[in-house]
PDB file of N, CA and C in Angstrom:
ATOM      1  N   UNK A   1      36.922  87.718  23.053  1.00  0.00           N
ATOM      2  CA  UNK A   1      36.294  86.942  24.109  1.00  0.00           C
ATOM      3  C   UNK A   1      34.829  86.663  23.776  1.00  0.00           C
ATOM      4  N   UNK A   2      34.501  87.703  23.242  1.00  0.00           N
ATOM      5  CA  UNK A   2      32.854  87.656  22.858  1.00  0.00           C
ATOM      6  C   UNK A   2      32.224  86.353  21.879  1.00  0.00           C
ATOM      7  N   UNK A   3      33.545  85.791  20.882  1.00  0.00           N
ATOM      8  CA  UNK A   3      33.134  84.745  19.877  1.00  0.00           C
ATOM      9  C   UNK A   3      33.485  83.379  20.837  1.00  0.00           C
ATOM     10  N   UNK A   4      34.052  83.718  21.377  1.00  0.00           N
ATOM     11  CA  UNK A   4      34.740  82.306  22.617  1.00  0.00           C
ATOM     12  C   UNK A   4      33.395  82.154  23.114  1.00  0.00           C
ATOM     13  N   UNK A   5      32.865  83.287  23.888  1.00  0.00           N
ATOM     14  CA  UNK A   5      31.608  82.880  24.580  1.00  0.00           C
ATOM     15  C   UNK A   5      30.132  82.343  23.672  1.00  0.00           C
ATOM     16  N   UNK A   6      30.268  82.871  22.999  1.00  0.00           N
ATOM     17  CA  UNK A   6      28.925  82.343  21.706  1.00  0.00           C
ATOM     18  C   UNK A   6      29.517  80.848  21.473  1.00  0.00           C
ATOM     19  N   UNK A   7      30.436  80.790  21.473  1.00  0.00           N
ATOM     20  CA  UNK A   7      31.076  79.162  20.635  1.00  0.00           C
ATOM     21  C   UNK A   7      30.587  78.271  21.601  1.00  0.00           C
ATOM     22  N   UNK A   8      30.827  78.745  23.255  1.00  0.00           N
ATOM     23  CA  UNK A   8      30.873  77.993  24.665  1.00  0.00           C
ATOM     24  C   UNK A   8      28.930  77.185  24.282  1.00  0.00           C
ATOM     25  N   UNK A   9      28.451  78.584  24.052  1.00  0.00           N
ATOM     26  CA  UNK A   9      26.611  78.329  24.673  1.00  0.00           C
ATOM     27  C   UNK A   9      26.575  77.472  23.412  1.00  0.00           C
ATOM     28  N   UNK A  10      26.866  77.275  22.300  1.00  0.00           N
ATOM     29  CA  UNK A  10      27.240  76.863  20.919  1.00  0.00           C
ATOM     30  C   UNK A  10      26.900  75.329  21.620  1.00  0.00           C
ATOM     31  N   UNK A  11      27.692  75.159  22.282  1.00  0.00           N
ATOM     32  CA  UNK A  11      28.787  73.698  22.767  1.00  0.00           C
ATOM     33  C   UNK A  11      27.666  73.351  23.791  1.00  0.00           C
ATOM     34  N   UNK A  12      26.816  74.123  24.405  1.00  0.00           N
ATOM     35  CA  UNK A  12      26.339  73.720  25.168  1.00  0.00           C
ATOM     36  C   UNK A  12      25.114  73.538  25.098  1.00  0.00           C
ATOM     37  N   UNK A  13      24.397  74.072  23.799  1.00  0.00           N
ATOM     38  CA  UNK A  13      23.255  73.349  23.628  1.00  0.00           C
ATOM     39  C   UNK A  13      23.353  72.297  22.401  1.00  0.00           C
ATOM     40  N   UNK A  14      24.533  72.023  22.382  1.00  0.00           N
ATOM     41  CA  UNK A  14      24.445  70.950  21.687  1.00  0.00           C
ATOM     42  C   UNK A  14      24.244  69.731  22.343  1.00  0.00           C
ATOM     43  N   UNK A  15      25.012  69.826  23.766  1.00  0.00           N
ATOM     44  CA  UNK A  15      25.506  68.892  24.450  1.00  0.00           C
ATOM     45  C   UNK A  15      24.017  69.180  25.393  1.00  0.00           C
ATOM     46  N   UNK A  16      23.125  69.369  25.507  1.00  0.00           N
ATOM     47  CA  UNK A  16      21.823  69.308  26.076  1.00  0.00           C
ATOM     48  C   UNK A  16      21.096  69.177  24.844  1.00  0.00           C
ATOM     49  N   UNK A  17      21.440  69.559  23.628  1.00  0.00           N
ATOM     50  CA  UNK A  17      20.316  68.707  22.645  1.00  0.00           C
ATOM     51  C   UNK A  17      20.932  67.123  22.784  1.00  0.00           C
ATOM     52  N   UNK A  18      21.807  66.319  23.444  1.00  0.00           N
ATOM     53  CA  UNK A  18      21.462  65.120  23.926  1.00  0.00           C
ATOM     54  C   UNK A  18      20.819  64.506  24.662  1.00  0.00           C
ATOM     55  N   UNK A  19      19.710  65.761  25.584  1.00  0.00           N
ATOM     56  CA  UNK A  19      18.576  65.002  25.740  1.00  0.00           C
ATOM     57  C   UNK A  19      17.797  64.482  25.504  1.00  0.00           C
ATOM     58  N   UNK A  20      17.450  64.449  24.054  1.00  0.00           N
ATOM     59  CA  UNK A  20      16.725  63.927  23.115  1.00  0.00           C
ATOM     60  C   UNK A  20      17.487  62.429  22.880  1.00  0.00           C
ATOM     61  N   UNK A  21      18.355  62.823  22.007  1.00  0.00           N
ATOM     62  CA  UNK A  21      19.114  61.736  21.610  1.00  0.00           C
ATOM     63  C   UNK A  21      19.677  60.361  22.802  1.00  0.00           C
ATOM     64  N   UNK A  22      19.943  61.108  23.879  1.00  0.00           N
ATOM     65  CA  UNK A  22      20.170  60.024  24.454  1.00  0.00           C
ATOM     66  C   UNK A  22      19.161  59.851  25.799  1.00  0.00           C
ATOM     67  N   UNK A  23      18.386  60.349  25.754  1.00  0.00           N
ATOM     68  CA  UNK A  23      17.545  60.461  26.996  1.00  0.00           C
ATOM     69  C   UNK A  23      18.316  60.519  27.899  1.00  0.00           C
ATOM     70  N   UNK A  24      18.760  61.673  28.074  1.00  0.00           N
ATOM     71  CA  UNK A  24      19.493  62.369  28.848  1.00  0.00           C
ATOM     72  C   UNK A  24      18.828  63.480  29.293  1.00  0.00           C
ATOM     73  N   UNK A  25      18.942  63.963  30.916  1.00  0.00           N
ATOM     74  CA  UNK A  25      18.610  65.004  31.799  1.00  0.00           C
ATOM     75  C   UNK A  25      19.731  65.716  32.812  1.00  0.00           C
ATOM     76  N   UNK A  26      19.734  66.966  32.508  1.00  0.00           N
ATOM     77  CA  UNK A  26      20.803  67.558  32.743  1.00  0.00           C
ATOM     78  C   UNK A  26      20.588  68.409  33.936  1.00  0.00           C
ATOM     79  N   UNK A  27      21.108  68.071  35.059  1.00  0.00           N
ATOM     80  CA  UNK A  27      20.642  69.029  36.176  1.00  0.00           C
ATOM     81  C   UNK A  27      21.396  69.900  36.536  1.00  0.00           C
ATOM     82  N   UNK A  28      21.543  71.150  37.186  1.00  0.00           N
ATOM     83  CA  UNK A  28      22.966  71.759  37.613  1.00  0.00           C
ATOM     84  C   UNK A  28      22.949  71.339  38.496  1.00  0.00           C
ATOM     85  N   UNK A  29      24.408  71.097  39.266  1.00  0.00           N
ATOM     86  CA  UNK A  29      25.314  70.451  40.112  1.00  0.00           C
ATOM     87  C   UNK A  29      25.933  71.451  41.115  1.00  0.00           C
ATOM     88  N   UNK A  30      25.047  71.961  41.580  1.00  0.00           N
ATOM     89  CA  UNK A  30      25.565  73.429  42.588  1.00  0.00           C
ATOM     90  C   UNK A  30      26.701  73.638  42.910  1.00  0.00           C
ATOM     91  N   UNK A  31      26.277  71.954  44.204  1.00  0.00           N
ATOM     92  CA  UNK A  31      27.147  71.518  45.612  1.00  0.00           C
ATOM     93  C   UNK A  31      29.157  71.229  44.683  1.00  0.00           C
ATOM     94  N   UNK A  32      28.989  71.002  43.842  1.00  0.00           N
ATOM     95  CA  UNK A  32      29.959  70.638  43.698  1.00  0.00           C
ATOM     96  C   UNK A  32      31.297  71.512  43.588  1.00  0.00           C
ATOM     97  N   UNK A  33      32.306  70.957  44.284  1.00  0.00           N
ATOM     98  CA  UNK A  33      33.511  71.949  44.419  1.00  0.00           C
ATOM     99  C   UNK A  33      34.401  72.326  43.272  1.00  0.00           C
ATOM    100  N   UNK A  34      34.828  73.811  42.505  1.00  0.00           N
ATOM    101  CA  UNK A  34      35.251  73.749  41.446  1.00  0.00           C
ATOM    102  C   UNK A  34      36.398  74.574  41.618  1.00  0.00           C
ATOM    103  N   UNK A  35      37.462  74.751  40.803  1.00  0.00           N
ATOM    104  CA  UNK A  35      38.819  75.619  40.935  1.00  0.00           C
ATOM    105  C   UNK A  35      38.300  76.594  40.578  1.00  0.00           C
ATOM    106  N   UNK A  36      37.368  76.925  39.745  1.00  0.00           N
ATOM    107  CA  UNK A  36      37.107  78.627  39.215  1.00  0.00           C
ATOM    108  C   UNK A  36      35.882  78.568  39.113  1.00  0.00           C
ATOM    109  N   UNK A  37      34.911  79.978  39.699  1.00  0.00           N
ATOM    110  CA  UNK A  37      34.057  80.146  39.926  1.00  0.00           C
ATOM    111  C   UNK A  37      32.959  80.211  38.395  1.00  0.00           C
ATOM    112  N   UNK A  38      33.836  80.292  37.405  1.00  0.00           N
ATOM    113  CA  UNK A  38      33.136  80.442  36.250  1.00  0.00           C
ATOM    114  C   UNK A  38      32.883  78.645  35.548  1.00  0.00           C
ATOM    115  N   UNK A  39      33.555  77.608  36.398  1.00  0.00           N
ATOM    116  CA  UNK A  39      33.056  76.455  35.826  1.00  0.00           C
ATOM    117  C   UNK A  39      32.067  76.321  35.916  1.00  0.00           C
ATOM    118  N   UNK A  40      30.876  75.385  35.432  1.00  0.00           N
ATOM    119  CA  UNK A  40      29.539  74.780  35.480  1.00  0.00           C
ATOM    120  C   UNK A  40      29.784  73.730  35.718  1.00  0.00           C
ATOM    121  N   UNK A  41      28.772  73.254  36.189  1.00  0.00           N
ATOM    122  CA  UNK A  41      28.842  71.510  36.258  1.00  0.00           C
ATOM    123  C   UNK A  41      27.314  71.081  36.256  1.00  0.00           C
ATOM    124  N   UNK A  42      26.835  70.106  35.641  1.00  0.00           N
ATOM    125  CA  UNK A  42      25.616  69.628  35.453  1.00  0.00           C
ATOM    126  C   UNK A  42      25.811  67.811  36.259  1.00  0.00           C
ATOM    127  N   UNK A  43      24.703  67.603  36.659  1.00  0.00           N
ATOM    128  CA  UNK A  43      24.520  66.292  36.856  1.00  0.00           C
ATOM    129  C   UNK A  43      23.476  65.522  35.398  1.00  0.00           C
ATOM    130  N   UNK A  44      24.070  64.179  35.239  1.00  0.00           N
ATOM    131  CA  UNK A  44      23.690  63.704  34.332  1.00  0.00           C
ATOM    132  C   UNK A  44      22.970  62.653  34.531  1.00  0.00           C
ATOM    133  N   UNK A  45      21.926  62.501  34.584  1.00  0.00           N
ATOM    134  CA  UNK A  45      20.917  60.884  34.576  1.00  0.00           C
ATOM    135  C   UNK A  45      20.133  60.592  33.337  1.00  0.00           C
ATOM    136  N   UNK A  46      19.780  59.336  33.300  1.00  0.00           N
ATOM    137  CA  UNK A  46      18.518  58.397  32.960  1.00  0.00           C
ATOM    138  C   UNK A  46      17.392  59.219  32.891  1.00  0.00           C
ATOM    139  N   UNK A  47      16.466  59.911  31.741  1.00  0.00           N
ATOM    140  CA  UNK A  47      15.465  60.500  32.249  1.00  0.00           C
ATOM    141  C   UNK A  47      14.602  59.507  32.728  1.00  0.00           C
ATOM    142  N   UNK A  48      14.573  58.195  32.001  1.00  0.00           N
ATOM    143  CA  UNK A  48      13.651  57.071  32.547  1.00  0.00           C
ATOM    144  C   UNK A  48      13.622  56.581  33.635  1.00  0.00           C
ATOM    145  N   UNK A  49      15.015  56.103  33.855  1.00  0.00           N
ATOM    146  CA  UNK A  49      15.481  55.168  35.325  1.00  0.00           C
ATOM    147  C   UNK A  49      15.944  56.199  36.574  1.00  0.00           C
ATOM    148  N   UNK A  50      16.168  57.251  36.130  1.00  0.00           N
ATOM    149  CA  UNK A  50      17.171  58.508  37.104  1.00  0.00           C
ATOM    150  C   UNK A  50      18.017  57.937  37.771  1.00  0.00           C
ATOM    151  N   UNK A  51      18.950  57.111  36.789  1.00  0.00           N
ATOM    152  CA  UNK A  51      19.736  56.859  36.775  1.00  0.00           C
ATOM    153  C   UNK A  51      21.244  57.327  37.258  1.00  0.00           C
ATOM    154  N   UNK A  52      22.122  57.477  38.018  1.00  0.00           N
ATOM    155  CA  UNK A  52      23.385  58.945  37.663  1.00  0.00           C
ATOM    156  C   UNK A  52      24.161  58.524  36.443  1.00  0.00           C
ATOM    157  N   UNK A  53      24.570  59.058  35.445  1.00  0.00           N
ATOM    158  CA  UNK A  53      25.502  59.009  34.854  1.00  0.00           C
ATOM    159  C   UNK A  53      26.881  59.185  34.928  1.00  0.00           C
ATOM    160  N   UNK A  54      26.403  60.772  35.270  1.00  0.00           N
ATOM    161  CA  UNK A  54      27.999  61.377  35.482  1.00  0.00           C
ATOM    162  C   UNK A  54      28.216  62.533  35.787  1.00  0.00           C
ATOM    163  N   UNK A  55      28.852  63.456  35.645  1.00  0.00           N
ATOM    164  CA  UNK A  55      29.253  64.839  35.771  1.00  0.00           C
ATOM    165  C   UNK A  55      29.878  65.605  34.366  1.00  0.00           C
ATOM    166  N   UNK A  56      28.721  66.517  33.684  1.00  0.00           N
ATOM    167  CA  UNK A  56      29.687  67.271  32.636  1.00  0.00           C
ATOM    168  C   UNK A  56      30.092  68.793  33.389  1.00  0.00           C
ATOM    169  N   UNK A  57      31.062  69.276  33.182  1.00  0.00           N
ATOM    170  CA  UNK A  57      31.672  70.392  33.250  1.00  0.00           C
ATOM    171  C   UNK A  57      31.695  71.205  32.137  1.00  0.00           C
ATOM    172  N   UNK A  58      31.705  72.918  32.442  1.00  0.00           N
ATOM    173  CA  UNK A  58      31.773  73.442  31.129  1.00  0.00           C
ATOM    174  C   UNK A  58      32.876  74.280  31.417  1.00  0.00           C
ATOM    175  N   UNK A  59      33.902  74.472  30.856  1.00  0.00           N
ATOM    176  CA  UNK A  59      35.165  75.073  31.618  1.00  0.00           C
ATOM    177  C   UNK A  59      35.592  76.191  30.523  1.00  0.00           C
ATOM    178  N   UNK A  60      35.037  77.300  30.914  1.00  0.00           N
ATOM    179  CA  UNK A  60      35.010  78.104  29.458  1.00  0.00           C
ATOM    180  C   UNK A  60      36.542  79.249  29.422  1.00  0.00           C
ATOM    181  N   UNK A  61      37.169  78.031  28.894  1.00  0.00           N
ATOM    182  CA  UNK A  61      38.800  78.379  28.593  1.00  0.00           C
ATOM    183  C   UNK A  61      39.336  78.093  27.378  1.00  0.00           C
ATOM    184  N   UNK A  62      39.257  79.796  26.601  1.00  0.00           N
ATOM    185  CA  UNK A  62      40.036  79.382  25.328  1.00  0.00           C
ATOM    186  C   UNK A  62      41.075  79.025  24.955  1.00  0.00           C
ATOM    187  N   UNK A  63      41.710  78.087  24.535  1.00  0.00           N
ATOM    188  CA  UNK A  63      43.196  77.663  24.101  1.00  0.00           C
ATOM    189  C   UNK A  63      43.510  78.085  22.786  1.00  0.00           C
ATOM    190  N   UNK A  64      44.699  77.950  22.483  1.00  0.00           N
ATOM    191  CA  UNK A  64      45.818  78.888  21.620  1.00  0.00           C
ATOM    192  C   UNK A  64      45.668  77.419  20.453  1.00  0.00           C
ATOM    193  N   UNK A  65      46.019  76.514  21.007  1.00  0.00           N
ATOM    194  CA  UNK A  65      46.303  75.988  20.547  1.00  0.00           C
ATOM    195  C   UNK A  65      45.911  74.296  21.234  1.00  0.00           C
ATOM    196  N   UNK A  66      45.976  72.947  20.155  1.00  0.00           N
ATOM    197  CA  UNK A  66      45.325  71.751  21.286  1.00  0.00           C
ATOM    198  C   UNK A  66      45.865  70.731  20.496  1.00  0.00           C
ATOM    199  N   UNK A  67      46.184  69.680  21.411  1.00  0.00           N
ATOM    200  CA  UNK A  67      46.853  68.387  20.210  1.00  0.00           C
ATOM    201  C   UNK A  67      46.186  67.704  19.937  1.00  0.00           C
ATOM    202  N   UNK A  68      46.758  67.054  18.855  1.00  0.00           N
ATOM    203  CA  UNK A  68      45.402  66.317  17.625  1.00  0.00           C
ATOM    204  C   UNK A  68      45.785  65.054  18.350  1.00  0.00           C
ATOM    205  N   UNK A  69      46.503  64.504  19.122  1.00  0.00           N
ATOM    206  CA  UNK A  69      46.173  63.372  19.919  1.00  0.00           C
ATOM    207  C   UNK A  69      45.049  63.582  20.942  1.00  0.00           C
TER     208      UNK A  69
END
């Protein structure tokens, strides 16, 4: 479980080193309703325009296995 979780924060500052790249600002997303208490959710805007983008989730569930489709 311990390399799952290093891989997760791995994944996740990668995906916030797109603030740079895409001028992107990543807020956490409190309010939002989730099936398991261990999801995250960030809000995503425009750092320029504050813009919304979208919603990323971090859903830290290892799989066995995943299809290449």
């Amino acid at each position: 479980m311990k390399s799952t979780l290093s891989a997760l924060e791995k994944l996740r500052e990668g995906v916030f080193w797109s603030r740079e790249l895409f001028n992107f600002n990543f807020t956490p997303a409190t309010d939002v309703p989730v099936a398991h208490p261990d999801i995250r959710v960030w809000e995503v805007t425009d750092k320029t325009t504050k813009k919304h983008i979208g919603l990323w989730y971090s859903i830290p569930t290892r799989r066995e296995q995943t299809s290449g489709a």
